[in-house]
Protein backbone atom coordinates (compact mmCIF):
# COMPACT_ATOMS: atom_id res chain seq x y z
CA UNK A 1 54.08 47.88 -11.01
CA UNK A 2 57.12 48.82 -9.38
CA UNK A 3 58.42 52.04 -8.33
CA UNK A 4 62.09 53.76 -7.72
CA UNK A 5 63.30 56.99 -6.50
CA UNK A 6 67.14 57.60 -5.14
CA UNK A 7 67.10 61.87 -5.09
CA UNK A 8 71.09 61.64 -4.48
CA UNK A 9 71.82 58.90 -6.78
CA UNK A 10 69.79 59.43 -9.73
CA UNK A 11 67.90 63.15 -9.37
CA UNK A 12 64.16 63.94 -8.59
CA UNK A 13 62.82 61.27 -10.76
CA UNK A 14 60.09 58.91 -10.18
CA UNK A 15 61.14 55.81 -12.04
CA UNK A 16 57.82 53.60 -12.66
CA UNK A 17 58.22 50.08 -13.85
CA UNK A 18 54.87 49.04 -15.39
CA UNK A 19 56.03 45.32 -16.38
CA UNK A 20 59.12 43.11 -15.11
CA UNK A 21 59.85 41.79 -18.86
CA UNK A 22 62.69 42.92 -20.32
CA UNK A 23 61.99 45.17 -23.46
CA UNK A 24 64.54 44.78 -26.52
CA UNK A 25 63.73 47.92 -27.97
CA UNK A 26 61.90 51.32 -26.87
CA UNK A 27 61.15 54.50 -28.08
CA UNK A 28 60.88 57.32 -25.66
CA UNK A 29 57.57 60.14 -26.15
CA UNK A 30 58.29 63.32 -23.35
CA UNK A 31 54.78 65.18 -22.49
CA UNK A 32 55.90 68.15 -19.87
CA UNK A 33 57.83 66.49 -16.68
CA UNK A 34 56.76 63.15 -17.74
CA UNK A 35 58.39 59.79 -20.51
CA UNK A 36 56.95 57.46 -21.56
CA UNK A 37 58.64 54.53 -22.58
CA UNK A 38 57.22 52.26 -25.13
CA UNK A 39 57.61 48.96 -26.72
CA UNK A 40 58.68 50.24 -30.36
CA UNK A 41 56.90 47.23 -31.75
CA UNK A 42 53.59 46.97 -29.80
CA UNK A 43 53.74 50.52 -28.88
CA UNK A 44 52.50 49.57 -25.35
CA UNK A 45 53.69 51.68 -22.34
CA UNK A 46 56.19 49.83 -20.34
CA UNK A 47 57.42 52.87 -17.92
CA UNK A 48 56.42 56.04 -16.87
CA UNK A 49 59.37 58.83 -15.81
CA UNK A 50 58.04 61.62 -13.94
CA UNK A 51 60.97 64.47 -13.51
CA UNK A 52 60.94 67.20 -11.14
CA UNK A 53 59.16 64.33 -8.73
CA UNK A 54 59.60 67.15 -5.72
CA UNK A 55 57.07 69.37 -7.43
CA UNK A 56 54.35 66.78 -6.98
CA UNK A 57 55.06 64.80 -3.60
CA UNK A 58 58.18 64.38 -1.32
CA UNK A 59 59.84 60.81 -1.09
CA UNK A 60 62.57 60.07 1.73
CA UNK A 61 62.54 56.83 0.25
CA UNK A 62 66.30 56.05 -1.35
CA UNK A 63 65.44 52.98 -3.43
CA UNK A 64 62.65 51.00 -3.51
CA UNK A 65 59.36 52.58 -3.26
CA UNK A 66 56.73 51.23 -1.16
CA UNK A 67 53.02 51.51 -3.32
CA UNK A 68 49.93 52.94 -1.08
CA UNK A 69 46.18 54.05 -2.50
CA UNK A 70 47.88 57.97 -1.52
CA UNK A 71 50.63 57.76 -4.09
CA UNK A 72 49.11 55.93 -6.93
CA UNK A 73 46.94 59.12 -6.67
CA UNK A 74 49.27 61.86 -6.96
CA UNK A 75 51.53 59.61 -9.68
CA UNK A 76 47.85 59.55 -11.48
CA UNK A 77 47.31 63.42 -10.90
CA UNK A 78 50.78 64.24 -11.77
CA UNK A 79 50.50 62.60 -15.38
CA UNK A 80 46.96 64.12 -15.67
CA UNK A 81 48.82 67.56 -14.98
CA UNK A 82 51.27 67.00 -17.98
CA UNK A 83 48.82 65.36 -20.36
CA UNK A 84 49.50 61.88 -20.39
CA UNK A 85 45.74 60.09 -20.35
CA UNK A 86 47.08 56.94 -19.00
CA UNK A 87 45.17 55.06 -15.85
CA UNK A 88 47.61 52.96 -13.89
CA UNK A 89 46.45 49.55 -13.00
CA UNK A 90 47.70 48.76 -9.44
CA UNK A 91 47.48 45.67 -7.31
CA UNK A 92 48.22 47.08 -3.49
CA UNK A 93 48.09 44.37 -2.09
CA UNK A 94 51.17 42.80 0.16
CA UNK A 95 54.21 41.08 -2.02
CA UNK A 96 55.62 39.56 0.83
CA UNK A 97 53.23 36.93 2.90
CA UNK A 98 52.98 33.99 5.07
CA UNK A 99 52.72 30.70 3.42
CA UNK A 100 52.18 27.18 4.46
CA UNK A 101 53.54 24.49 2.56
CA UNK A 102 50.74 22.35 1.70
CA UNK A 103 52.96 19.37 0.20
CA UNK A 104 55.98 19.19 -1.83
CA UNK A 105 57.67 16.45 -4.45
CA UNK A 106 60.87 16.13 -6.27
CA UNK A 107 61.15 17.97 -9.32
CA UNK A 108 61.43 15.37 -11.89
CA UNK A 109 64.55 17.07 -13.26
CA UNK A 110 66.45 18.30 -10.63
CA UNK A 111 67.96 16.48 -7.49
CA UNK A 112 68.26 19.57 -5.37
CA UNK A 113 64.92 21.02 -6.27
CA UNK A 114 61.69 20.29 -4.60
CA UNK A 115 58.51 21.09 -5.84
CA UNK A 116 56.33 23.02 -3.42
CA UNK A 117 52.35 23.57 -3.33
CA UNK A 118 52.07 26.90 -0.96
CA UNK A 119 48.85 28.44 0.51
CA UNK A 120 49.52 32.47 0.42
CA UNK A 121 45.87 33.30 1.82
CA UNK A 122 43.54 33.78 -1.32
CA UNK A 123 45.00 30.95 -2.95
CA UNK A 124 47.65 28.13 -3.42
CA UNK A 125 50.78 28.51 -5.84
CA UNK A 126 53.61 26.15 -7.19
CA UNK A 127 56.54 27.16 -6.05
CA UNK A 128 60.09 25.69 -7.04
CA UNK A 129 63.00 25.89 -4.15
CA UNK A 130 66.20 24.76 -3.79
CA UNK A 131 66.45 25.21 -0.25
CA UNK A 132 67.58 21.96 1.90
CA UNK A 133 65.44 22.56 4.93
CA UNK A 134 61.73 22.97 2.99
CA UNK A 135 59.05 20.15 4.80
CA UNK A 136 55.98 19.86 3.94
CA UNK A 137 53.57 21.51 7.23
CA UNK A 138 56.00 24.45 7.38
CA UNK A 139 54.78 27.98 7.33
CA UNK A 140 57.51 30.37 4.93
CA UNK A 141 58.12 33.80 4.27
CA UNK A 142 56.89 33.63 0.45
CA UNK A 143 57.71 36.42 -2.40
CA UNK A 144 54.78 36.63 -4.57
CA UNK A 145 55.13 37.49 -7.94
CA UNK A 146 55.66 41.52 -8.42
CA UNK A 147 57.97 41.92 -4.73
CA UNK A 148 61.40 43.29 -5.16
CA UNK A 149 63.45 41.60 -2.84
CA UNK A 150 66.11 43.74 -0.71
CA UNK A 151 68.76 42.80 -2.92
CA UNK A 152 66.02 44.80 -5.70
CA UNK A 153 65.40 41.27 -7.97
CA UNK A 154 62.24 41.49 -9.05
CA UNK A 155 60.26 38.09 -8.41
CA UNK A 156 58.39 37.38 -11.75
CA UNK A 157 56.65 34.06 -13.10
CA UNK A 158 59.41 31.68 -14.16
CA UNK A 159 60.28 28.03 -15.56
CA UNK A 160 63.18 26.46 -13.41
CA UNK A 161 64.10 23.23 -15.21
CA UNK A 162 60.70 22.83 -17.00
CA UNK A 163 58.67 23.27 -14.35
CA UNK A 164 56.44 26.30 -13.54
CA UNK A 165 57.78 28.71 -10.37
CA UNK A 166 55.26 31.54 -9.23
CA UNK A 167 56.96 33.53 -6.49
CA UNK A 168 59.85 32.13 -3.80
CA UNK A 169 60.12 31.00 -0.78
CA UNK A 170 62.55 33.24 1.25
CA UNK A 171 65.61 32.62 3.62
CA UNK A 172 66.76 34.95 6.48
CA UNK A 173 69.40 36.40 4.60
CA UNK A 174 67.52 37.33 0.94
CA UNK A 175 64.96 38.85 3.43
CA UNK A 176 68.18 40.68 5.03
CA UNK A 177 66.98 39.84 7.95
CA UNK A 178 70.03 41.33 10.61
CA UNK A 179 71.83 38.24 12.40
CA UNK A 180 70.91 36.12 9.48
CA UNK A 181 72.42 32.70 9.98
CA UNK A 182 74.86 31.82 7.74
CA UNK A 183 73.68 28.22 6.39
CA UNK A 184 71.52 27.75 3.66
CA UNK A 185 67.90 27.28 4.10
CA UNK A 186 64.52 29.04 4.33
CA UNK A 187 63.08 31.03 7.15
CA UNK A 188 60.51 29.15 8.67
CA UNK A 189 57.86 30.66 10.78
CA UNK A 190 56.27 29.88 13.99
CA UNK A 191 53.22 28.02 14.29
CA UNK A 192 51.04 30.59 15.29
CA UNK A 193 51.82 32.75 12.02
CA UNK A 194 48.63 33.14 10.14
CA UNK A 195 48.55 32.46 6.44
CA UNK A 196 48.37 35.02 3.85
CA UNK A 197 49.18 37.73 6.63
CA UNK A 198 51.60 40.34 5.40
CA UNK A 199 55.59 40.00 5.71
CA UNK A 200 57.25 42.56 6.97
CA UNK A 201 60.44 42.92 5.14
């Protein structure tokens, strides 16, 4: 779940992203201050727009929304208030985390592409990168699946060249970290970084 707000660029609406796929066609049902967007075919909720946002909390956020226990409460309360019986579902925990790079292999299709085996704390993903610095041993800034990045992509479960990619291993500059360095390659950490910690980004 992802959530927006930009007051001065879009108005006092709470934009809620309940899944990263890409929905052909919706239909739209308006209960009070809140819409729900649906999947026309399977009916199934796929956003949540809650207007007059102000009236229920106050964001100084302009963009991406950072998710805490406090504001998946009043989101809850506030569709509760208008009628929608809907219970969000809501993973808090951090999108952005030290890795370690257990080992890594060529991907069988792709010269520039290595195949990575990364430790994020409560477990070990596959991750595919591109990036011409990644050694096995190093500890990375890692995306899980569900972070928007600064640039606001939304890291989802993919298939680069026919081989499974969950999350990505960041660089300096997708992290827009300031003073970036300019050549390509991933941010590696120092040693003493402890696995599975949270990122700051």
């Amino acid at each position: 779940m992802n959530i927006f707000y930009n007051r001065a660029g879009i108005g006092d609406v709470l934009l809620i992203q309940l899944t990263p796929e890409k929905i052909e066609k919706v239909i739209m049902e308006v209960k009070g201050d809140v819409t729900l967007v649906k999947d026309e075919q399977s009916k199934e909720i796929v956003a949540i727009n809650i207007f007059a946002f102000s009236k229920y909390a106050t964001i100084e956020t302009a963009g991406n929304v950072t998710l805490t226990g406090e504001l998946v409460v009043t989101v809850q309360q506030a569709l509760q208030t208008n009628g929608v019986e809907y219970t969000l579902t809501v993973d808090l925990s951090p999108k952005f985390v030290v890795g370690y790079v257990e080992s890594l292999e060529q991907h069988p299709n792709a010269d520039k592409l290595k195949v990575c085996q990364v430790n994020v704390g409560e477990a070990t993903v596959q991750i595919v990168c591109g990036a011409p610095n990644v050694e096995a041993g190093q500890k990375v800034v890692v995306a899980k699946v569900g972070a928007v990045m600064p640039s606001g992509m939304l890291i989802k479960d993919a298939e680069l060249r026919g081989i499974a990619s969950s999350g990505m291993i960041c660089s300096a500059r997708e992290l827009a970290i300031p003073d970036a360095p300019e050549v390509k390659g991933i941010l590696v950490l120092e040693e003493q970084a402890e696995v599975g910690s949270p990122f700051l980004v």
